[in-house]
N, C-alpha and C. Protein backbone atom coordinates (compact mmCIF):
# COMPACT_ATOMS: atom_id res chain seq x y z
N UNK A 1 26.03 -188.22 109.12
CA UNK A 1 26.90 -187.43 108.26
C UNK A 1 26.05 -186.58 107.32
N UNK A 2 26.38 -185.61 107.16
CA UNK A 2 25.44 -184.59 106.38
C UNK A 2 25.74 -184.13 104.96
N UNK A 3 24.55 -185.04 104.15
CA UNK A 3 24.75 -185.03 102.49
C UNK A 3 24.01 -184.63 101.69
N UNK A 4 24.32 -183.59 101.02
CA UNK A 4 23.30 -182.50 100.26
C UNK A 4 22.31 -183.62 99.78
N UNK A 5 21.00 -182.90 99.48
CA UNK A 5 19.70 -183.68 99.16
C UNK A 5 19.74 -183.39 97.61
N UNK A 6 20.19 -182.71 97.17
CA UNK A 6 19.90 -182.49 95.52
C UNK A 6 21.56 -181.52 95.16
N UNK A 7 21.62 -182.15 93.56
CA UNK A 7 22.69 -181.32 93.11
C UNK A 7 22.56 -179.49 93.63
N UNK A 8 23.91 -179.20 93.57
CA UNK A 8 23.72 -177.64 93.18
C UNK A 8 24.10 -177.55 92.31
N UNK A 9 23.46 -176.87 91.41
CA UNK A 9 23.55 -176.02 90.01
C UNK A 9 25.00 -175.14 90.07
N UNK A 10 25.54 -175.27 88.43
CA UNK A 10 26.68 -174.55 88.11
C UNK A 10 26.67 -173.31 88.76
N UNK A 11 25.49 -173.18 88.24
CA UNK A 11 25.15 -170.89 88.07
C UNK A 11 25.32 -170.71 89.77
N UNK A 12 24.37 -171.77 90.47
CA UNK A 12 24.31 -170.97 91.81
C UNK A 12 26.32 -171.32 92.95
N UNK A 13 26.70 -172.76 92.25
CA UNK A 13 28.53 -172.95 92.79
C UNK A 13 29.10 -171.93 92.07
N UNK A 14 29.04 -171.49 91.08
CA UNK A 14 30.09 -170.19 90.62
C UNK A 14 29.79 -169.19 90.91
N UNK A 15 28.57 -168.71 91.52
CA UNK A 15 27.61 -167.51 92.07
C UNK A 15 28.34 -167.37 93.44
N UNK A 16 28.54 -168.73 94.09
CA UNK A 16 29.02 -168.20 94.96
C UNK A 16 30.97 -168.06 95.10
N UNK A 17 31.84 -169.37 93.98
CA UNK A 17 32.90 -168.92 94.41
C UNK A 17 33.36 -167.30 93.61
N UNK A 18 32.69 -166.87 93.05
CA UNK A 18 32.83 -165.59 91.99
C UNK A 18 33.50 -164.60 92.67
N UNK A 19 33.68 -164.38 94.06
CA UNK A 19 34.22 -163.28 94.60
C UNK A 19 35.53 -163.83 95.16
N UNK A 20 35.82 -165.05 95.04
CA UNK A 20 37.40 -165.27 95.22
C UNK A 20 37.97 -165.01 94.43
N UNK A 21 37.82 -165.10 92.87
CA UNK A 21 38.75 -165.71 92.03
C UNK A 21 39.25 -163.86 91.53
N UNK A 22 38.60 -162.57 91.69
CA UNK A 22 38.63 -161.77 91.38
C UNK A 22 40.23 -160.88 91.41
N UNK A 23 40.70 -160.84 90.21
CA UNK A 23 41.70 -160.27 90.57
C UNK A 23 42.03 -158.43 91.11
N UNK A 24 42.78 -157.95 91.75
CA UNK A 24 43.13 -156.93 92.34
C UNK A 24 43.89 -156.13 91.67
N UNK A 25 43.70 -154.66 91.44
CA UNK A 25 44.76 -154.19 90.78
C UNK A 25 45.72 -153.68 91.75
N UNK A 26 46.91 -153.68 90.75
CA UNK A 26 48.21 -152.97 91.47
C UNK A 26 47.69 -151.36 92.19
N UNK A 27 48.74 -151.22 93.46
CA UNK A 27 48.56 -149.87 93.88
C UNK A 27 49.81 -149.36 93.16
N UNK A 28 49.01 -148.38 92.81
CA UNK A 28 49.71 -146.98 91.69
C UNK A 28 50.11 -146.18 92.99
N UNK A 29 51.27 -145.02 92.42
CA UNK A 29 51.64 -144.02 93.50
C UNK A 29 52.03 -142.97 92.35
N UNK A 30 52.27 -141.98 92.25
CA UNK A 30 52.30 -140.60 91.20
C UNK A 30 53.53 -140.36 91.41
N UNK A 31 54.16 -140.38 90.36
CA UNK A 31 55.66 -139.90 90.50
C UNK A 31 55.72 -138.17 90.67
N UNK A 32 57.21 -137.63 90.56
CA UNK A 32 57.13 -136.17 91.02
C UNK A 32 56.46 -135.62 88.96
N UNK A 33 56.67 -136.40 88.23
CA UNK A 33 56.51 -136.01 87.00
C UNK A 33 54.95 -135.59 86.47
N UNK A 34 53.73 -136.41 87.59
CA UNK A 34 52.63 -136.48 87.64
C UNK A 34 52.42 -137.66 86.85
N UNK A 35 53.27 -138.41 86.58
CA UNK A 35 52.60 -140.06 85.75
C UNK A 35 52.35 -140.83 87.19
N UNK A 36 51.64 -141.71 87.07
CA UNK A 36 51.56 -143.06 87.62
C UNK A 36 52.35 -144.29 87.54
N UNK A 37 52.95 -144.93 88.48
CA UNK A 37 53.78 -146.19 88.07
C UNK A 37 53.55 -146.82 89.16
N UNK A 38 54.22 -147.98 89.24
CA UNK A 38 54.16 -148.99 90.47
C UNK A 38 54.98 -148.67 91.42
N UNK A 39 54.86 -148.58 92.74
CA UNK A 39 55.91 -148.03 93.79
C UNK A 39 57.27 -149.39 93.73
N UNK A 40 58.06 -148.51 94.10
CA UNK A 40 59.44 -148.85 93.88
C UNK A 40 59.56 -149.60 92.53
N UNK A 41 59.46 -148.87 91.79
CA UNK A 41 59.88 -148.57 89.99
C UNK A 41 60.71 -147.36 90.00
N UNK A 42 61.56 -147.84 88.70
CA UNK A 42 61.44 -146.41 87.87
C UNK A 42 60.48 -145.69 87.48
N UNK A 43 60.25 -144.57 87.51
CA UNK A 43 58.99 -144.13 86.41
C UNK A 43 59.88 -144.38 84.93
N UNK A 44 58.55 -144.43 84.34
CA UNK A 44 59.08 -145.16 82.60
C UNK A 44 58.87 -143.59 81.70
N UNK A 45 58.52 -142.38 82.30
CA UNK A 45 58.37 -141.54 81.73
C UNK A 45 59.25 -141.01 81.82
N UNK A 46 59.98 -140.53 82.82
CA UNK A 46 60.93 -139.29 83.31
C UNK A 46 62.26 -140.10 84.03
N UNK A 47 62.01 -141.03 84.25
CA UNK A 47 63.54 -142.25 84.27
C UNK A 47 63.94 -141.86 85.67
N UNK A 48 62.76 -141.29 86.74
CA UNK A 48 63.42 -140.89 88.17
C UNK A 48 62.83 -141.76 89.27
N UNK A 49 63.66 -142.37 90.73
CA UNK A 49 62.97 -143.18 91.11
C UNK A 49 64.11 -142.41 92.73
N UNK A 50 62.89 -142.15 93.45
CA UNK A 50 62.96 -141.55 94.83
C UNK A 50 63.83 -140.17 94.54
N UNK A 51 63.24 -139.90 93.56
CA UNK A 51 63.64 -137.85 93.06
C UNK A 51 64.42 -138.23 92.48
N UNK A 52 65.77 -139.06 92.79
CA UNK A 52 66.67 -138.92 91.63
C UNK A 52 66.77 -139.64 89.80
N UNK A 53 67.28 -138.96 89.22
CA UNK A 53 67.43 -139.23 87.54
C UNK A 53 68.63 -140.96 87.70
N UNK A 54 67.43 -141.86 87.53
CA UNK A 54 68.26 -143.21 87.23
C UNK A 54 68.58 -143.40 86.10
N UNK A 55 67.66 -142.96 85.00
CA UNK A 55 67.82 -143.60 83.49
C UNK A 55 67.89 -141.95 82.96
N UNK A 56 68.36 -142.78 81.24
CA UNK A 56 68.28 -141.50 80.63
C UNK A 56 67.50 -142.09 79.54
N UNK A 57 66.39 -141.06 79.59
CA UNK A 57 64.90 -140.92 78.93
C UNK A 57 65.00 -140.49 77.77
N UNK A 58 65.26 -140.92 76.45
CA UNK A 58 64.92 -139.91 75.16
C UNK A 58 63.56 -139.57 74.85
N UNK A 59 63.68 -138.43 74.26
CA UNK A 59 62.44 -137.29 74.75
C UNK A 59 61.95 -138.08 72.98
C-alpha cells in the first residue's frame, strides 16, 4: 500500500489545491442602453429586458 514518506507542507497542499477553490465571474452581456448586466435581468439602468420597457426608471 503506498504511504507518503514525509509530511507535505501547508504552502506546497494549498499550492496545489489553489486553482480549485477560485471563484468565476458572472458573464456580463450589454444591454441596448450600453450598460452591462447579467443576462436574463432587467437592466437596472434603463428598466428594459429583451428591448422592451419592464420597469419604470426614475431618472
Amino acid at each position: 500500500m503506498a504511504v507518503p514518506k514525509r509530511k507535505v507542507s501547508k504552502a506546497r497542499r494549498d499550492k496545489r489545491r489553489s486553482s480549485h477553490w477560485k471563484l468565476s465571474t458572472p458573464g456580463f452581456v450589454k444591454c441596448s442602453c450600453g450598460e452591462f448586466h447579467l443576462p436574463h435581468r432587467v437592466c437596472k439602468v434603463c428598466g428594459k429586458y429583451d428591448g422592451r420597457e419592464v420597469l419604470k426608471v426614475q431618472a
